[in-house]
N, C-alpha and C. Protein backbone atom coordinates (compact mmCIF):
# COMPACT_ATOMS: atom_id res chain seq x y z
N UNK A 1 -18.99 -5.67 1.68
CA UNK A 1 -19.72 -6.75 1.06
C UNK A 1 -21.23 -6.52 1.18
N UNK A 2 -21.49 -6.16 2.25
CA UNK A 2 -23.39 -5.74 2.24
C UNK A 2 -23.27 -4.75 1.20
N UNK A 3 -22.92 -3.69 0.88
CA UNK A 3 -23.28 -2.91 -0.15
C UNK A 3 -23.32 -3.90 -1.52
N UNK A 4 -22.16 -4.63 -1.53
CA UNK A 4 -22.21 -5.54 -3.28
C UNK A 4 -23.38 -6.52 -3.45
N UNK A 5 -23.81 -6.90 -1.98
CA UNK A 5 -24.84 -8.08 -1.84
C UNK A 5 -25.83 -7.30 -2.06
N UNK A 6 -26.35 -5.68 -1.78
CA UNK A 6 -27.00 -5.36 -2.36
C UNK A 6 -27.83 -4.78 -3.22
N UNK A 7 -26.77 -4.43 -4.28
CA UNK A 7 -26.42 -4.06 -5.68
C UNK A 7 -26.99 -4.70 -6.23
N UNK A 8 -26.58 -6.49 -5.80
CA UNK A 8 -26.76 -7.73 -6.59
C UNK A 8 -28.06 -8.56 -5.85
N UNK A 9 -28.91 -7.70 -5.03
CA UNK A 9 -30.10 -8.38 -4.38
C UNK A 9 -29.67 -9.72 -3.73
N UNK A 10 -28.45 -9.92 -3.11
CA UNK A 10 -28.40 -11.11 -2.60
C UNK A 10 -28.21 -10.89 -1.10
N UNK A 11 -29.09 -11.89 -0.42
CA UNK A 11 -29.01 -11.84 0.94
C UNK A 11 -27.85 -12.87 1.85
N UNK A 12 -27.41 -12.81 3.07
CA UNK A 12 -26.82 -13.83 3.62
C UNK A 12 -27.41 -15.57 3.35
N UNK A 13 -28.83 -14.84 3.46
CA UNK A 13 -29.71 -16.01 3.47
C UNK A 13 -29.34 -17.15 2.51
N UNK A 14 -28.91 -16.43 1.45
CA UNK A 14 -28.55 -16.96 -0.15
C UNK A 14 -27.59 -17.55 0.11
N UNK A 15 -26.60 -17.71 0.60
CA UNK A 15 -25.77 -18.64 1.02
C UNK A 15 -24.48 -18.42 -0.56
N UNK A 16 -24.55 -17.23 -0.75
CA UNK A 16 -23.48 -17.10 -2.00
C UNK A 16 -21.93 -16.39 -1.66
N UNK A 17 -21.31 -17.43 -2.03
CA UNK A 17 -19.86 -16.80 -1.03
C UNK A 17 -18.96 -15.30 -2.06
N UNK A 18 -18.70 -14.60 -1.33
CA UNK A 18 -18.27 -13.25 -1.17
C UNK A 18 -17.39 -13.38 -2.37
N UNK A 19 -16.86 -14.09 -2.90
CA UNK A 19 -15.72 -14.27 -4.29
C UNK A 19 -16.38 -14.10 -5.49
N UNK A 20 -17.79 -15.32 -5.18
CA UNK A 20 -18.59 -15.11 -6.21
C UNK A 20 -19.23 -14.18 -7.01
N UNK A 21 -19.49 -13.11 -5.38
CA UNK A 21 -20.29 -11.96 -5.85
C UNK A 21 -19.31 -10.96 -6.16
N UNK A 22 -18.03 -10.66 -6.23
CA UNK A 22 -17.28 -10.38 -6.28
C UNK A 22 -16.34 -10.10 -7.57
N UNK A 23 -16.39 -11.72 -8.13
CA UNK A 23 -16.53 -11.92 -9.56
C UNK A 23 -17.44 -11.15 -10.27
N UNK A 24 -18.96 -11.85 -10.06
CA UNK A 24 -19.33 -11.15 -11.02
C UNK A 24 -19.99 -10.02 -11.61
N UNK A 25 -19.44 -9.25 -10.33
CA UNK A 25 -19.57 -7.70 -10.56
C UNK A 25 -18.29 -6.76 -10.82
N UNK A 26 -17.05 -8.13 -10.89
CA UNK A 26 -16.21 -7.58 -11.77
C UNK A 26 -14.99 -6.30 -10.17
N UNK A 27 -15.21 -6.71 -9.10
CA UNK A 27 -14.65 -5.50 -8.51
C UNK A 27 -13.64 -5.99 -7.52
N UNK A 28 -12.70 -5.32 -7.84
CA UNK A 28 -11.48 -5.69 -6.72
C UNK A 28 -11.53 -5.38 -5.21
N UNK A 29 -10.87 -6.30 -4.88
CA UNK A 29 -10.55 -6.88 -3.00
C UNK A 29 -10.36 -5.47 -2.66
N UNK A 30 -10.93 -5.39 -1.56
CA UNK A 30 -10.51 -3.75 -1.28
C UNK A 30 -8.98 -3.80 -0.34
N UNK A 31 -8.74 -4.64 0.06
CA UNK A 31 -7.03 -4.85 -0.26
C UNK A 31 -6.16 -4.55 -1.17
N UNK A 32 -6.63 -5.05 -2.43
CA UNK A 32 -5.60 -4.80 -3.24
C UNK A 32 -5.88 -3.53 -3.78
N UNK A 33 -6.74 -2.56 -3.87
CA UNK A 33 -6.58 -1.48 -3.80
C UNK A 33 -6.52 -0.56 -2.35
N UNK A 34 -6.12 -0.92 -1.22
CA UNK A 34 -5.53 -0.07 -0.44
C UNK A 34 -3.82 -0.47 -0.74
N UNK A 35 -3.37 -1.43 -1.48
CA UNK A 35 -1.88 -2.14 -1.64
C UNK A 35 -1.41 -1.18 -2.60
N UNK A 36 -2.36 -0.75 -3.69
CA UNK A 36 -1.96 0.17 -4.51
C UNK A 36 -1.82 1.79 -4.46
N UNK A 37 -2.80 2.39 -3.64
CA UNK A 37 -2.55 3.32 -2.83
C UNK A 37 -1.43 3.23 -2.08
N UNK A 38 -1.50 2.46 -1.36
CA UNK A 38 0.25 2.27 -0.83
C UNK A 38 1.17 2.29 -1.16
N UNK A 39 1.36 2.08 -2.27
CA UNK A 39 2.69 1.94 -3.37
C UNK A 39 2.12 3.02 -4.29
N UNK A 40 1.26 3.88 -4.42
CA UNK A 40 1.70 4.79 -5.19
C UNK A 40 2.21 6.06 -4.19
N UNK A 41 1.72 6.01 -3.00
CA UNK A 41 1.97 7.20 -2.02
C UNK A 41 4.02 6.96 -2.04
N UNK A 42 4.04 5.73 -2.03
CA UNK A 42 5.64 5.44 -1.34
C UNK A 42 6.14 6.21 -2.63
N UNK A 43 5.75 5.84 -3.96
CA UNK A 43 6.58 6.32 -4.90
C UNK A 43 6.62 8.00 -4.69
N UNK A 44 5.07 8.82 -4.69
CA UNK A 44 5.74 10.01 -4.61
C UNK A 44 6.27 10.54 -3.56
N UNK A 45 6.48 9.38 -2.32
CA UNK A 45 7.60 9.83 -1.29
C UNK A 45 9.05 9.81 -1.60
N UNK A 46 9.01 9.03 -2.35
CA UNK A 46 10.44 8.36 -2.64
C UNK A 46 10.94 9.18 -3.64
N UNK A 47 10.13 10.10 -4.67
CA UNK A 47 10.77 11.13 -5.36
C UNK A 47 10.44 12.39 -4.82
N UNK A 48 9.70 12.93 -3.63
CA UNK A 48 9.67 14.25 -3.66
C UNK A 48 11.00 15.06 -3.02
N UNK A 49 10.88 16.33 -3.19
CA UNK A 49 11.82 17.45 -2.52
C UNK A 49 12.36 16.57 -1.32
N UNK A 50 13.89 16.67 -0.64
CA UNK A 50 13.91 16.46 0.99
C UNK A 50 12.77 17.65 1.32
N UNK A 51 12.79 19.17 1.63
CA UNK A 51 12.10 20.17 2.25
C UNK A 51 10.70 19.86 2.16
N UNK A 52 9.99 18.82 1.77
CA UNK A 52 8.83 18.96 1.41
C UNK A 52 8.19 18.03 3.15
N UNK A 53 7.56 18.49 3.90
CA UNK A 53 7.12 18.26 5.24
C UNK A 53 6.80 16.50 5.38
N UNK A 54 5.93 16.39 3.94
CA UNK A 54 5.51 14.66 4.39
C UNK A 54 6.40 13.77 4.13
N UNK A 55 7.88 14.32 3.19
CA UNK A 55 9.21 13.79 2.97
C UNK A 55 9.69 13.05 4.49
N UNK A 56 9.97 14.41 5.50
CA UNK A 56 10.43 15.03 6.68
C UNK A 56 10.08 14.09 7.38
N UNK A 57 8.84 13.69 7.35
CA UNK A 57 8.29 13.41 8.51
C UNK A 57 8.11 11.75 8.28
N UNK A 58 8.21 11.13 6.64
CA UNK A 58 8.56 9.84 6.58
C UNK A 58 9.71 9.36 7.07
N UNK A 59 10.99 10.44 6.95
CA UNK A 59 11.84 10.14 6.83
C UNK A 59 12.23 10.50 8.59
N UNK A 60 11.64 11.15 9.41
CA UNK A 60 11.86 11.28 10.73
C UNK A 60 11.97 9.36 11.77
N UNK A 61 12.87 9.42 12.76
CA UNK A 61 12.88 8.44 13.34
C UNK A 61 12.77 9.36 14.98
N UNK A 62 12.14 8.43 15.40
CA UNK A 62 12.17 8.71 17.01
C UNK A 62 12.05 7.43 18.10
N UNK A 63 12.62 8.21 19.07
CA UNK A 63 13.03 7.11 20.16
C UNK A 63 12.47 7.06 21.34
N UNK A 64 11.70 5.69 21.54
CA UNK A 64 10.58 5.45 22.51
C UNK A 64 11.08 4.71 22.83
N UNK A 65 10.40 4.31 24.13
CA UNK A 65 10.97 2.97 24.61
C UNK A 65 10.08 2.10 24.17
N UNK A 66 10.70 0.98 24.26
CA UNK A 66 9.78 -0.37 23.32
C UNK A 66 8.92 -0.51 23.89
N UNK A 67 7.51 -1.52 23.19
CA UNK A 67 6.66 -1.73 24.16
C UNK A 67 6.92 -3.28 24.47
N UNK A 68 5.46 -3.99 24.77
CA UNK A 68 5.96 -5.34 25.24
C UNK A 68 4.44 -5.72 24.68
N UNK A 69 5.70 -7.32 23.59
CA UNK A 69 5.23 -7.34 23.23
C UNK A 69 5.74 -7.58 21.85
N UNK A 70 4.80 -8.43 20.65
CA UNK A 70 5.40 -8.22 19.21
C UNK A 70 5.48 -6.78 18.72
N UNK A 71 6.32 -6.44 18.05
CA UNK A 71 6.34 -5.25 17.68
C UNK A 71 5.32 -4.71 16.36
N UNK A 72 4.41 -4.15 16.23
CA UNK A 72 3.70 -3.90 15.18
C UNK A 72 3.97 -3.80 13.82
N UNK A 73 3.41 -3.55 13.09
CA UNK A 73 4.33 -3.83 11.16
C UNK A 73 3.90 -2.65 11.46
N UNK A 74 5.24 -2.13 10.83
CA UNK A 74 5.19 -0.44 10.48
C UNK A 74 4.42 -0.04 9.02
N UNK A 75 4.37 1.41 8.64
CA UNK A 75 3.62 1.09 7.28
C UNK A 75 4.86 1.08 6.30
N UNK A 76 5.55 1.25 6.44
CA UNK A 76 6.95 0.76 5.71
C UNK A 76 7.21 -1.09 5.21
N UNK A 77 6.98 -1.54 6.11
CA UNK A 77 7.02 -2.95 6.46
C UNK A 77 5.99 -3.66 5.29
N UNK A 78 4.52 -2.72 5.22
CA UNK A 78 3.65 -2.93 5.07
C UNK A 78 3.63 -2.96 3.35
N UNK A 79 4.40 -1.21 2.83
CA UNK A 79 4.75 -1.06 1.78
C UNK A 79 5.24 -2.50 1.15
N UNK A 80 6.45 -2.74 1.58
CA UNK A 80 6.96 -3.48 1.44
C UNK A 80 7.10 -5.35 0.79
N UNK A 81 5.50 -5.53 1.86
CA UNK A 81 5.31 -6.89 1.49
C UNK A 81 4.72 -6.78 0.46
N UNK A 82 3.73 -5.44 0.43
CA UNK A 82 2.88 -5.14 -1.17
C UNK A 82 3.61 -5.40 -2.22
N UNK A 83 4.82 -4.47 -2.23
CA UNK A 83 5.71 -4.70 -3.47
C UNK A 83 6.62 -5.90 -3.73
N UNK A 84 6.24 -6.80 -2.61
CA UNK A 84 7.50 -7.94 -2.54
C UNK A 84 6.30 -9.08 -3.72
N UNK A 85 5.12 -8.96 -3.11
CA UNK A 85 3.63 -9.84 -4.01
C UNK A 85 3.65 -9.14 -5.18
N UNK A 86 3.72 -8.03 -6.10
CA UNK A 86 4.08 -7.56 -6.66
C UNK A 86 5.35 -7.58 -7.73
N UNK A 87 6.20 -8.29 -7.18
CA UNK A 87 7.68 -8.46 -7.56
C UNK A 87 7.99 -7.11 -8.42
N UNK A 88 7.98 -5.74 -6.74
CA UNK A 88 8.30 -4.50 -7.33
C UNK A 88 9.60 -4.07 -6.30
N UNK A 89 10.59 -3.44 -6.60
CA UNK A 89 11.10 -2.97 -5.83
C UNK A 89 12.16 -1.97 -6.17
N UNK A 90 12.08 -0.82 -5.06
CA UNK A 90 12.59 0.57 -5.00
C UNK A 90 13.90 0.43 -4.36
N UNK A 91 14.27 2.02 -5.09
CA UNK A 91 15.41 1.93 -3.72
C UNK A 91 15.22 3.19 -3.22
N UNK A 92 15.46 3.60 -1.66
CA UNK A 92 15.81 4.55 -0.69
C UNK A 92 16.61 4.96 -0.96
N UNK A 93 17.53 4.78 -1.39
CA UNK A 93 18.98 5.70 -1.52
C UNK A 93 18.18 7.27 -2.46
N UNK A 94 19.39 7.94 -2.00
CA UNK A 94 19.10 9.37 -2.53
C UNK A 94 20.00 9.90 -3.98
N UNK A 95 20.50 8.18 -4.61
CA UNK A 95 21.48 8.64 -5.78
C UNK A 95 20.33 9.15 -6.91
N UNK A 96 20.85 9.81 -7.60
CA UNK A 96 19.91 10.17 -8.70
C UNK A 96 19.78 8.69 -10.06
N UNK A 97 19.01 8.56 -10.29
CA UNK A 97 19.00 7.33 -11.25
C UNK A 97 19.84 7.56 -12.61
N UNK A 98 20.30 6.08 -12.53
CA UNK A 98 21.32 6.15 -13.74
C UNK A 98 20.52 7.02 -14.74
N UNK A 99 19.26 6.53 -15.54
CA UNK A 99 19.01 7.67 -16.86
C UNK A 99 18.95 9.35 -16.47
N UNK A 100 19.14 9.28 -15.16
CA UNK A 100 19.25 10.63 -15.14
C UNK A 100 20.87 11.37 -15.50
N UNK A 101 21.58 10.84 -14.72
CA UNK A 101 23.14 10.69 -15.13
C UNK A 101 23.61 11.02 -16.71
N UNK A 102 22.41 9.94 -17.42
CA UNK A 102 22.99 9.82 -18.34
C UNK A 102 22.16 11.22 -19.36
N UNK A 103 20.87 11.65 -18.94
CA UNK A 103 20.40 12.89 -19.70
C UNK A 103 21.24 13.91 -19.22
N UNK A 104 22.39 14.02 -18.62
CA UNK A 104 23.12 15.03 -18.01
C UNK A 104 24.10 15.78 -19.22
């Protein structure tokens, strides 16, 4: 927000709330573009090679002992709520998609 405030010459002083300036320079929440990065990474996880390392290593589980404590949102979790606000959703399974079936 200091960088947009001063793009737009506006100081704290100004008392202009962060939506406003936000508006009308026209630029998205930097949330919702880390939400979209997020969901585009999942997609080319979700179609690449198994052999491909960052596949491997999404798809790796390991066993720690818990900590104490709430348990943290995984970035899975995280994916997840993106695409749930979104009303998007994938599947994990490894079937090949019906139109593929059907270009067979």
């Amino acid at each position: 927000m200091r960088y947009l405030r001063k793009i737009k010459g506006i100081t704290r002083l100004d008392r202009v709330r962060n939506e406003n300036i936000t508006e009308q320079l026209k630029v998205k929440p930097i949330l919702t573009l880390v939400e979209e990065r997020q969901l585009g990474w999942m997609g080319h996880l979700l179609r690449m090679d198994d052999n491909r390392i960052a596949k491997r290593v999404y798809e790796a589980r390991t066993e720690r002992k818990n900590a104490v404590g709430r348990p943290r949102r995984k970035w899975e979790e995280q994916v997840k709520i993106a695409a749930e606000n979104r009303n998007i959703q994938w599947r994990k399974s490894k079937e090949p998609d019906k139109r593929q079936k059907d270009l067979e």
